[in-house]
C-alpha atoms as a PDB file:
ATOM      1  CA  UNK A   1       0.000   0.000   0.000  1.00  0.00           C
ATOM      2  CA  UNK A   2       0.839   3.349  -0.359  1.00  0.00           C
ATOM      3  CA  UNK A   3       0.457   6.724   1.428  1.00  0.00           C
ATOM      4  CA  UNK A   4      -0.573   9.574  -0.558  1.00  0.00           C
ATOM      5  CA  UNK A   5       1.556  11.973  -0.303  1.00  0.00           C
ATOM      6  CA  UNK A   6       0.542  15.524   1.697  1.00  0.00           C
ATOM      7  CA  UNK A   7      -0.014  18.831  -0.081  1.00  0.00           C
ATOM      8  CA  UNK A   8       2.008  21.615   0.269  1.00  0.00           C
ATOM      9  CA  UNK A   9       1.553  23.138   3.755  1.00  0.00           C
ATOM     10  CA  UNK A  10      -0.741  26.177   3.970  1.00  0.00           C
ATOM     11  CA  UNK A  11      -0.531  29.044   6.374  1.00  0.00           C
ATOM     12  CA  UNK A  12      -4.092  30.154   7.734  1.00  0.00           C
ATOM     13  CA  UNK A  13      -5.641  31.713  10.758  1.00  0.00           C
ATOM     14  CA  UNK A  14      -6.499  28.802  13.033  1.00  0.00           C
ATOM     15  CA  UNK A  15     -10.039  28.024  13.936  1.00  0.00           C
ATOM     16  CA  UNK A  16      -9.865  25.793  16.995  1.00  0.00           C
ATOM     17  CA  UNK A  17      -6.126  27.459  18.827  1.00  0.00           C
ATOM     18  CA  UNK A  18      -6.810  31.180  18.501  1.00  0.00           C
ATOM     19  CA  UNK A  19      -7.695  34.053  21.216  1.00  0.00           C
ATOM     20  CA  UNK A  20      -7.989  37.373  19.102  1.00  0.00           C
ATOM     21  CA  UNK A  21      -7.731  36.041  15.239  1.00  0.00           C
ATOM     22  CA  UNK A  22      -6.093  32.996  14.853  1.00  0.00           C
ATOM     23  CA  UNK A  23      -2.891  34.480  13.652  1.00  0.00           C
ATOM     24  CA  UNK A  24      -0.528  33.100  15.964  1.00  0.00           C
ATOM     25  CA  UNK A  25      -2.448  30.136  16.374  1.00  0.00           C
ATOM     26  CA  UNK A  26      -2.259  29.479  12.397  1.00  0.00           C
ATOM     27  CA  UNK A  27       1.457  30.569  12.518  1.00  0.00           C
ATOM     28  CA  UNK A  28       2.266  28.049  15.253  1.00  0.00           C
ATOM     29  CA  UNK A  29       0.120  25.257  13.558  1.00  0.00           C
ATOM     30  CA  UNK A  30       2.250  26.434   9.908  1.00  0.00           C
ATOM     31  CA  UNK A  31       5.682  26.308  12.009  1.00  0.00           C
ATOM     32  CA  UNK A  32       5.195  23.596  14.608  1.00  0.00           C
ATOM     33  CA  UNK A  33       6.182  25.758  17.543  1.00  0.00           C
ATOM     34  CA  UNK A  34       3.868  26.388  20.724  1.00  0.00           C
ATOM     35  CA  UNK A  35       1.195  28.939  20.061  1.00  0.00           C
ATOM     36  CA  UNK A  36       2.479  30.118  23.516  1.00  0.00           C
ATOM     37  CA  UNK A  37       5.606  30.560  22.753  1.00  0.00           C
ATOM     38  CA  UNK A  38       4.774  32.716  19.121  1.00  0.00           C
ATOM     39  CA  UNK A  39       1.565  34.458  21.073  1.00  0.00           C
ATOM     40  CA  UNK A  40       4.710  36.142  23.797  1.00  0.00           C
ATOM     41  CA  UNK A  41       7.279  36.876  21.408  1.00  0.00           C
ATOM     42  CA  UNK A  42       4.566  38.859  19.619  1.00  0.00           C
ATOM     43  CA  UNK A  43       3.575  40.624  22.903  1.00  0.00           C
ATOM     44  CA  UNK A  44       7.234  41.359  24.028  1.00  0.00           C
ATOM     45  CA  UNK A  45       7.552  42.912  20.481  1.00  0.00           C
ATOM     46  CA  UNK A  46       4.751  45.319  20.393  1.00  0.00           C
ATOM     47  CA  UNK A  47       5.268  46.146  24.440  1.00  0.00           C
ATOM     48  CA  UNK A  48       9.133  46.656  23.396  1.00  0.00           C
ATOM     49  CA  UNK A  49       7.977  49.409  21.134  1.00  0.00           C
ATOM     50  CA  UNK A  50       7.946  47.395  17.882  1.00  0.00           C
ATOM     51  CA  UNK A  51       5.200  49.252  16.610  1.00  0.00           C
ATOM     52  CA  UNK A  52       5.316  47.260  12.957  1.00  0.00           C
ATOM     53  CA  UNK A  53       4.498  44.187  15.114  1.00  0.00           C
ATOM     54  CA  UNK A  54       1.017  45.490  15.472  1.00  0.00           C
ATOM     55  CA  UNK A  55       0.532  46.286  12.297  1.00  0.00           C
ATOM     56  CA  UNK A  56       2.027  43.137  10.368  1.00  0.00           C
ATOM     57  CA  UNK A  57      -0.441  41.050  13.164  1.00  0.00           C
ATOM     58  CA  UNK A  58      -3.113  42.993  11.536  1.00  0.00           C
ATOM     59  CA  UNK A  59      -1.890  42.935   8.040  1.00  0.00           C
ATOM     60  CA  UNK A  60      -1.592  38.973   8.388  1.00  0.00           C
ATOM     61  CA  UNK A  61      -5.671  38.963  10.503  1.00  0.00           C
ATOM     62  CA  UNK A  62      -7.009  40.264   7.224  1.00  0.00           C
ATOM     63  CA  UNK A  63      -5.012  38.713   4.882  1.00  0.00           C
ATOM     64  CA  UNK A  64      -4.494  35.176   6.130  1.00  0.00           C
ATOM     65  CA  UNK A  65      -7.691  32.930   4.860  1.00  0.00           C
ATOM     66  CA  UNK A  66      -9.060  31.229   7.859  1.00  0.00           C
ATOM     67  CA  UNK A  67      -8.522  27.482   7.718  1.00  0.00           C
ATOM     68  CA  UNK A  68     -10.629  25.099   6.734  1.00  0.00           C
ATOM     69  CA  UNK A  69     -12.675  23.339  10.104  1.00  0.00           C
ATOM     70  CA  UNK A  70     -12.329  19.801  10.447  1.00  0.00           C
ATOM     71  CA  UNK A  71     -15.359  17.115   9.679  1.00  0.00           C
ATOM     72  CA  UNK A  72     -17.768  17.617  12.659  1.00  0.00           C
ATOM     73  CA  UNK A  73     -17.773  14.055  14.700  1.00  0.00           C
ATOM     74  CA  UNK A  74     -20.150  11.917  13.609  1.00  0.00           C
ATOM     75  CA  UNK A  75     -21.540   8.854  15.135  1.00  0.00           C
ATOM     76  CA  UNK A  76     -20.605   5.219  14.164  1.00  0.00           C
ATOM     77  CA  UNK A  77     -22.332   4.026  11.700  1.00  0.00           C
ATOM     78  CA  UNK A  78     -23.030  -0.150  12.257  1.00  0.00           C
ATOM     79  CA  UNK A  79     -23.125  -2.526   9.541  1.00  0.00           C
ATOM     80  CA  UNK A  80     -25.087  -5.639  11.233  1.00  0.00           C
ATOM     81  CA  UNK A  81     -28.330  -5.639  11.669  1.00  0.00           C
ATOM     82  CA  UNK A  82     -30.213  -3.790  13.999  1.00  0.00           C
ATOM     83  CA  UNK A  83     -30.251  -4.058  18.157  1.00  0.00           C
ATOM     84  CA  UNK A  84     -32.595  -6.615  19.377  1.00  0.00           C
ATOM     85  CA  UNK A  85     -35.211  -4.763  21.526  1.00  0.00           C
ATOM     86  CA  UNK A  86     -34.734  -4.234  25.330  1.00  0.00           C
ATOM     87  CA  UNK A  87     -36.580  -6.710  27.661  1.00  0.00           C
ATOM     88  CA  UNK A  88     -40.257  -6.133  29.017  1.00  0.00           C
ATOM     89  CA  UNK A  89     -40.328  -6.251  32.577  1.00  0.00           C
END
């Protein structure tokens, strides 16, 4: 068998690790650091005085397209037949 082989990584605003827009959420997903660890570098920066922090972080909210969401859960599906029913009392 064979695995198919992944497309090219893509970097988006994450849906499910994001507090503001996603930004460094998608940037940690993209890089495989800790969102943590991107989300206080970016706060030292714009504390520090690094005013282009702020505005690349909002350059990237609206230009980044949010990522796709994962498949919602669904329930098993069984492929035998159905339950018997319960007992009467």
């Amino acid at each position: 068998m064979t695995n198919p082989v992944p497309g090219p990584k893509k970097l988006t605003r994450s849906t499910t690790d994001k507090w503001l827009g996603g930004v460094c959420g998608g940037l940690a997903e993209y890089t495989g650091v800790d969102a943590t660890l991107i989300r206080i570098i970016t706060v030292v920066l714009v504390v520090v005085g690094v005013g282009t922090t702020l505005l690349v972080y909002l350059a990237a909210w609206l230009l980044m397209p949010e990522a796709t969401p994962q498949d919602p859960w669904t329930p098993p599906t069984t492929d035998g037949p159905p339950a018997p029913p319960p007992p009467s009392v």
